[in-house]
C-alpha atoms as a PDB file:
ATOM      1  CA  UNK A   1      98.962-219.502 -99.944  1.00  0.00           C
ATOM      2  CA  UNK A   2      98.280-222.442-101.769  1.00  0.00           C
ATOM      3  CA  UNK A   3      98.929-223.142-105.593  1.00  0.00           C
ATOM      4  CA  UNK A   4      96.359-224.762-108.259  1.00  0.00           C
ATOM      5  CA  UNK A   5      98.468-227.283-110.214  1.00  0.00           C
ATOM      6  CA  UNK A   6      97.170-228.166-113.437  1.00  0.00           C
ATOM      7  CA  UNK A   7      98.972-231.717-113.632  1.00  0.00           C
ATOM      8  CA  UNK A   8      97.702-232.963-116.894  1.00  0.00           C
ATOM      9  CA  UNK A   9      98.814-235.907-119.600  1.00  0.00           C
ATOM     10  CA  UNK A  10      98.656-234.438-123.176  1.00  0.00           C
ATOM     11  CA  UNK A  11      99.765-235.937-126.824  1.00  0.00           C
ATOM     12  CA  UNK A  12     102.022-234.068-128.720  1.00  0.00           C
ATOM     13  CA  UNK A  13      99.598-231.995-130.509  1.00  0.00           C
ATOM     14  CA  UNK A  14      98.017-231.034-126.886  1.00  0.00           C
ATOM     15  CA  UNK A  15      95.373-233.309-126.536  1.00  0.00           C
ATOM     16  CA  UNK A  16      93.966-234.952-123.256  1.00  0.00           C
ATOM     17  CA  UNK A  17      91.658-237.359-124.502  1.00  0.00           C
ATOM     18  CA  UNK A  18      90.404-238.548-127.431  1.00  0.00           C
ATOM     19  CA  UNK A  19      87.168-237.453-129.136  1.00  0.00           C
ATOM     20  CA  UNK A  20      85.158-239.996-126.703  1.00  0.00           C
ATOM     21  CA  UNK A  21      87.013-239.420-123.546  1.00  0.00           C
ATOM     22  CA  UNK A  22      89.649-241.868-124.915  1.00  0.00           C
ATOM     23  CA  UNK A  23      93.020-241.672-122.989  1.00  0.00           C
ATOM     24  CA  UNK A  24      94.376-245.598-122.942  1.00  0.00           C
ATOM     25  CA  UNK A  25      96.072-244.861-126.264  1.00  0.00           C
ATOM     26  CA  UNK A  26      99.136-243.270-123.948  1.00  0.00           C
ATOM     27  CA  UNK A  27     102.007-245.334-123.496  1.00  0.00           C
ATOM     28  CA  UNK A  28     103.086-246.228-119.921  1.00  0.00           C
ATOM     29  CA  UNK A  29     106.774-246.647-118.997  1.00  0.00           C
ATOM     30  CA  UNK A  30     107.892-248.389-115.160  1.00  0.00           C
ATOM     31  CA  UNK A  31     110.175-245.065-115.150  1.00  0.00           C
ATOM     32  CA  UNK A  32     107.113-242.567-115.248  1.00  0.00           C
ATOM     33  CA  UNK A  33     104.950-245.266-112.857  1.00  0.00           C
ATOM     34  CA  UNK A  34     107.694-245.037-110.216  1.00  0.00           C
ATOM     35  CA  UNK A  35     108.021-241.070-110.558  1.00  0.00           C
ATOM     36  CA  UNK A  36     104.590-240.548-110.184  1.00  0.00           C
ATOM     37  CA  UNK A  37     104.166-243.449-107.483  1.00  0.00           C
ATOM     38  CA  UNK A  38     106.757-241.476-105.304  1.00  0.00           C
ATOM     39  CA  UNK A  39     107.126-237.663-106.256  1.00  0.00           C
ATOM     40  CA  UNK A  40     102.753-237.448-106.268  1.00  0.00           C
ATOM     41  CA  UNK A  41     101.532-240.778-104.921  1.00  0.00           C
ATOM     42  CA  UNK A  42      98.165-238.983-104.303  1.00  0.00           C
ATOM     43  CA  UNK A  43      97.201-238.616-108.103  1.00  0.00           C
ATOM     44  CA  UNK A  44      96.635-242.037-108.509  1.00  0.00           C
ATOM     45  CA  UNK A  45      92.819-242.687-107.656  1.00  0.00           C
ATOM     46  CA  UNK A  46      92.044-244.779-105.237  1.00  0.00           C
ATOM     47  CA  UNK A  47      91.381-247.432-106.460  1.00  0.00           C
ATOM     48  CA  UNK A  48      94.602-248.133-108.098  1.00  0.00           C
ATOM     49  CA  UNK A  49      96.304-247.494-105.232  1.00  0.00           C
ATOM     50  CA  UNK A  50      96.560-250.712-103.328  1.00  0.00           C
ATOM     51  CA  UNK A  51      97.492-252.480-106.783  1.00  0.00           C
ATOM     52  CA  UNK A  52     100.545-250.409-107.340  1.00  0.00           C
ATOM     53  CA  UNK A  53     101.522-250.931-103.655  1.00  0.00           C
ATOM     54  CA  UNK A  54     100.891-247.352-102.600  1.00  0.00           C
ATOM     55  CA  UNK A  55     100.181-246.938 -99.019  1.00  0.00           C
ATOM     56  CA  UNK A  56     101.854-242.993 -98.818  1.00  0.00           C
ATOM     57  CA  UNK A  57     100.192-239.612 -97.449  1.00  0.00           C
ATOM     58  CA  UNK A  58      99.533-237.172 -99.534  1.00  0.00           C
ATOM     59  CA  UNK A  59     102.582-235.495-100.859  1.00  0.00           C
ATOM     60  CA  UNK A  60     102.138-232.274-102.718  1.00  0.00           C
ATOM     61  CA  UNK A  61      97.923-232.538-103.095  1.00  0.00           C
ATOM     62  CA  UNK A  62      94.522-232.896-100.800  1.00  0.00           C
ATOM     63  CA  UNK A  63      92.529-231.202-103.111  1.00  0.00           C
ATOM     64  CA  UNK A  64      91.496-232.530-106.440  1.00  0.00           C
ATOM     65  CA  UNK A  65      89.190-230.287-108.735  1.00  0.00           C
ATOM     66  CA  UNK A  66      88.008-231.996-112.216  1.00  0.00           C
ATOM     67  CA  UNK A  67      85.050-231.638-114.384  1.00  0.00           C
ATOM     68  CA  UNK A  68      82.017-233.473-115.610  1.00  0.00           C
ATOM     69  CA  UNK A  69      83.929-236.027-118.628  1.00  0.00           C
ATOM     70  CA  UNK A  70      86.956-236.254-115.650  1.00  0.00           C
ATOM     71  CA  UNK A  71      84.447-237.041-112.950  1.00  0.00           C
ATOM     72  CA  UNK A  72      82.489-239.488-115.010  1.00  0.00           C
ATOM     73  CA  UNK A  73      85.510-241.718-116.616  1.00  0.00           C
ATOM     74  CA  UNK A  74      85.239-244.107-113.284  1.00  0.00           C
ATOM     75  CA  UNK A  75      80.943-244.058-112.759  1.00  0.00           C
ATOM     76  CA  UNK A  76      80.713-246.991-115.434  1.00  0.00           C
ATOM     77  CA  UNK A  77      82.620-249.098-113.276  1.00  0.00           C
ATOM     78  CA  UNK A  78      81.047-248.034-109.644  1.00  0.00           C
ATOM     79  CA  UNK A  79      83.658-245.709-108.999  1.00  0.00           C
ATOM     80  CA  UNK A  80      81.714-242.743-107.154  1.00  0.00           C
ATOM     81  CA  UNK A  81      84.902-241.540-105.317  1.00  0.00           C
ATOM     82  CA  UNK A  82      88.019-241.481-107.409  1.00  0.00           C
ATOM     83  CA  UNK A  83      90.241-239.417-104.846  1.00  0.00           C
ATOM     84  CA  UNK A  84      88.690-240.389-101.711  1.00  0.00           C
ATOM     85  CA  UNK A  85      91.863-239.559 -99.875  1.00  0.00           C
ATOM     86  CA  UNK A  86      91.455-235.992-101.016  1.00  0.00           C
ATOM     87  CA  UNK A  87      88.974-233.433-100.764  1.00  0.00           C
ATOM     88  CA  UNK A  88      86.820-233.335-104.168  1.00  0.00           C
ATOM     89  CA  UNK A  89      85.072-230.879-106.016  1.00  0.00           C
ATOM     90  CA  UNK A  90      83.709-231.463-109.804  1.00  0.00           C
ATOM     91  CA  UNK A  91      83.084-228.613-111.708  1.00  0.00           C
ATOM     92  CA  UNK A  92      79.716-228.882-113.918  1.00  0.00           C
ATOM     93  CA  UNK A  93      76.832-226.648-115.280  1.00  0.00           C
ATOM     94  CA  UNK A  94      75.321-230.211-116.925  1.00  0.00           C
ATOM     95  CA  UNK A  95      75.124-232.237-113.841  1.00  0.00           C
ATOM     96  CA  UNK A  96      72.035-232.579-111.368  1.00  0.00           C
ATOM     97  CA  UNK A  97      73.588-234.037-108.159  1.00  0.00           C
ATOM     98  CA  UNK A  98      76.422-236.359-107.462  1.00  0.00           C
ATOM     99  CA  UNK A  99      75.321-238.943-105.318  1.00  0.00           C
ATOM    100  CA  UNK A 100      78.626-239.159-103.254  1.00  0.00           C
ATOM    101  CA  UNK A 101      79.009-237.182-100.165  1.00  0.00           C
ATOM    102  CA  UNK A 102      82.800-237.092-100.651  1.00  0.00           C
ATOM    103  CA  UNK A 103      82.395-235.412-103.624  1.00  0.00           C
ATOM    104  CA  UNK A 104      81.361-231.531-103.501  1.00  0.00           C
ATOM    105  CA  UNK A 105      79.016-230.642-106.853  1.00  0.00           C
ATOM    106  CA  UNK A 106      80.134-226.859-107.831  1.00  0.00           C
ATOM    107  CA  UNK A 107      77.651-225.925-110.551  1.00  0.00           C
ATOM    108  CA  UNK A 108      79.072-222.128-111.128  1.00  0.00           C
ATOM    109  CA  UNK A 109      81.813-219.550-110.047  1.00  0.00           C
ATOM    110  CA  UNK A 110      84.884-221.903-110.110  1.00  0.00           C
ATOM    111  CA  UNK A 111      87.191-219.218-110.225  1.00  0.00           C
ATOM    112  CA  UNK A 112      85.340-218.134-106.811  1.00  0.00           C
ATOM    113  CA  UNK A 113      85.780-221.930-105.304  1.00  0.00           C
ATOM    114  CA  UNK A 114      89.759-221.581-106.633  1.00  0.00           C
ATOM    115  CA  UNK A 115      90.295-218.191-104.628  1.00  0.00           C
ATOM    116  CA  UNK A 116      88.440-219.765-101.312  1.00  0.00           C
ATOM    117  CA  UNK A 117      90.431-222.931-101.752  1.00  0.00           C
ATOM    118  CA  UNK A 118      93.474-221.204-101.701  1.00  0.00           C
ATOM    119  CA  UNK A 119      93.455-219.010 -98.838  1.00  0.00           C
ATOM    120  CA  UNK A 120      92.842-222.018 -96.560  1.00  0.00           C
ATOM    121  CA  UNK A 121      95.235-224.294 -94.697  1.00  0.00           C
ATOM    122  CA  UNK A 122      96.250-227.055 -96.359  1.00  0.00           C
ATOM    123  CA  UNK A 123      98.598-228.955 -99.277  1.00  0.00           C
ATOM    124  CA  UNK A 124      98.048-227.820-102.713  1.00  0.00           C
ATOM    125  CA  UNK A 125      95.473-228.076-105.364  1.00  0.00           C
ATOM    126  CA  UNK A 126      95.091-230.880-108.670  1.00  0.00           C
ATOM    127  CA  UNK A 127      93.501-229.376-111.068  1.00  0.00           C
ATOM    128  CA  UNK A 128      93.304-233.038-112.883  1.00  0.00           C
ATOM    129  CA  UNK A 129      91.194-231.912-116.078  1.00  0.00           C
ATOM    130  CA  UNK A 130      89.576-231.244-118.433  1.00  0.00           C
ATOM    131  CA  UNK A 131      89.813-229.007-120.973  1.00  0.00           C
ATOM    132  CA  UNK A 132      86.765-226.533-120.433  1.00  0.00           C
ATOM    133  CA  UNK A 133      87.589-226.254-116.710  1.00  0.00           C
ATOM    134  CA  UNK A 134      91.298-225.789-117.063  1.00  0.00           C
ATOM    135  CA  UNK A 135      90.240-222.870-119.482  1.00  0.00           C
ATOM    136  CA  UNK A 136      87.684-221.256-117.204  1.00  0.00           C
ATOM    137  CA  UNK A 137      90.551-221.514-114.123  1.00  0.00           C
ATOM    138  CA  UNK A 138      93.225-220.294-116.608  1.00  0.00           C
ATOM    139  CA  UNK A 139      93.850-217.301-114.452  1.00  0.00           C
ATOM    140  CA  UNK A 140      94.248-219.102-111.166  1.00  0.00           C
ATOM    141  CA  UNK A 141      96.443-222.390-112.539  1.00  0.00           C
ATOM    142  CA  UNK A 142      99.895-221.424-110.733  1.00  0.00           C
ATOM    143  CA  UNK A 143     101.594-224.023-112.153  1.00  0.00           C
ATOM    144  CA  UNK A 144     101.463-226.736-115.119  1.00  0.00           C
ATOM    145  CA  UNK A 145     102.869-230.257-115.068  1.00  0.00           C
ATOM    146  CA  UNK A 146     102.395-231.738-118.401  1.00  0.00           C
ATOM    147  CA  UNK A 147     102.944-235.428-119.496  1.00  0.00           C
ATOM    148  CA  UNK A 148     103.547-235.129-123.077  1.00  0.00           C
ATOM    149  CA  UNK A 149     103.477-238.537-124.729  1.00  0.00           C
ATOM    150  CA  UNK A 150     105.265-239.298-127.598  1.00  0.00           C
ATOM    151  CA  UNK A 151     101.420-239.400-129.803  1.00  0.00           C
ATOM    152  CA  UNK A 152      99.523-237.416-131.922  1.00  0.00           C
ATOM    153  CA  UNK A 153      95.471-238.063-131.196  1.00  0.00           C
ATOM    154  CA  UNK A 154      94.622-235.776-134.371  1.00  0.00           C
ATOM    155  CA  UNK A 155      91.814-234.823-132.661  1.00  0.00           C
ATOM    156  CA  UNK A 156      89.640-235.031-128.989  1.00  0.00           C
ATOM    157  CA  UNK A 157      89.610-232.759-126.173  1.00  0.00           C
ATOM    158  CA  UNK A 158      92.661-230.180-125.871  1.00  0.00           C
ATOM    159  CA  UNK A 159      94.143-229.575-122.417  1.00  0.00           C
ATOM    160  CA  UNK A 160      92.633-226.371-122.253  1.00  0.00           C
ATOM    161  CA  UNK A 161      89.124-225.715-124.328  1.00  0.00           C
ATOM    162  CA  UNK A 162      87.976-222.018-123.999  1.00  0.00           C
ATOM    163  CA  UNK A 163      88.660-218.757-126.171  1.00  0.00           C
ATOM    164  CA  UNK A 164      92.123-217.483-127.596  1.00  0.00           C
ATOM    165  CA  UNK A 165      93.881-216.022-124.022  1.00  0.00           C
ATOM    166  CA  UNK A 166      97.599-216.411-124.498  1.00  0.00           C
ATOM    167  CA  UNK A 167      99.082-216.802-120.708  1.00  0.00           C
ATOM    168  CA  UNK A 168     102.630-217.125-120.670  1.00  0.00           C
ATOM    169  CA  UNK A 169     104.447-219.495-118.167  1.00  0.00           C
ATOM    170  CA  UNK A 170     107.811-219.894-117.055  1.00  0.00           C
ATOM    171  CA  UNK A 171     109.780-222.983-117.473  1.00  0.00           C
ATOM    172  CA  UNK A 172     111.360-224.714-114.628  1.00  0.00           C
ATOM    173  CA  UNK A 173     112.025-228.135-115.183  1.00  0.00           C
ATOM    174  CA  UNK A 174     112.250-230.732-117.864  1.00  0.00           C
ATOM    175  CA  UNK A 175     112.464-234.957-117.343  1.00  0.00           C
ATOM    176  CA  UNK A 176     112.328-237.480-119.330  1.00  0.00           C
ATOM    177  CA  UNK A 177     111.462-241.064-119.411  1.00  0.00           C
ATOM    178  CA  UNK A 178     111.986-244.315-121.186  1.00  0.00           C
ATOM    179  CA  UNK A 179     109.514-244.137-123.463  1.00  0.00           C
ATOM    180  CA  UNK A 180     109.799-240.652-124.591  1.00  0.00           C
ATOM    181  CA  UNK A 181     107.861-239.008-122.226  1.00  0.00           C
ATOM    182  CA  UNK A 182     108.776-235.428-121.900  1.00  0.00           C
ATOM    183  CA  UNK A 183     107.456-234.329-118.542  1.00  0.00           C
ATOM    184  CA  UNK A 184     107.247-230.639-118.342  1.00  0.00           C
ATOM    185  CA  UNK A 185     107.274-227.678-115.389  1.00  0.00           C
ATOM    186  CA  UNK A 186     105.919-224.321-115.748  1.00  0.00           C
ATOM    187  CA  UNK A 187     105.129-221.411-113.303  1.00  0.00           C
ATOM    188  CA  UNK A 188     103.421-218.372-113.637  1.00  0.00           C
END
């Protein structure tokens, strides 16, 4: 069966954005670039891809799932189809239509998309954010992969943004990088 990985960067005080969907106050070090480059080429959207000489299949991921403020980060700049080398579903009650055919619109039951995802063929699921759909998919999200930069945001949108439902995980693996990025693994 296939797992939903909730693969996520976060500051130290869990936050994945900033108030206004603000995220390019993360530090990037070469180490991290070349571990996600390699170990999970396929999380880097498309359009990035040719710049940082990535030309790999699809390593751990063909499925991406993300909300409406994930989904809409790349629209200012024409990006329709951030993950066109996956299959893409964006979870939103707000949105009318998407006007990408690559891109599936799921407007309710995500936990019901999660459980039919999962029993079909194929590489694992990204659950690449946000907040309010990590904490509606809470009980599917098999695993966690969490950047954790070395920043506190104060405030924005916390990885997961939903009601108090402690879930405990197991830890499985710790990395770090050059710039005190503490990369974390947890199962359920």
């Amino acid at each position: 069966m296939r797992k939903l990985t909730y693969y996520v960067a976060t500051s130290i005080d869990g936050y994945i954005a900033g108030p206004n969907g603000e995220y390019d106050f993360y530090p990037v070090a070469d180490d991290l670039a070349t571990w996600i480059n390699t170990r999970m080429p396929e999380t880097v959207p498309t359009q990035l891809r040719a710049q940082a000489g990535i030309d790999a299949p699809n390593q751990r991921f063909d499925t991406v799932i993300m909300g409406r403020g994930t989904y809409e980060l790349g629209l200012p700049a024409g990006v329709t189809s951030p993950y066109a080398h996956m299959k893409q579903y964006v979870i939103s009650g707000t949105i009318k239509s998407v006007d990408e055919p690559a891109v599936e619109l799921v407007a309710d039951d995500p936990l019901g998309l999660v459980r039919r995802l999962k029993q079909e063929d194929g590489l694992d699921i990204w659950l690449c954010g946000g907040g309010n759909v990590a904490a509606q998919l809470l009980p599917e999200i098999d695993e966690l992969i969490v950047k954790c930069y070395p920043v506190v945001a104060g405030a924005g949108i916390p990885a997961f943004h939903g009601g108090f439902r402690p879930t405990t995980f197991t830890l499985t693996c710790t990395e770090t990088f050059s710039n005190g990025i503490l990369l974390t693994t947890y199962t359920r």
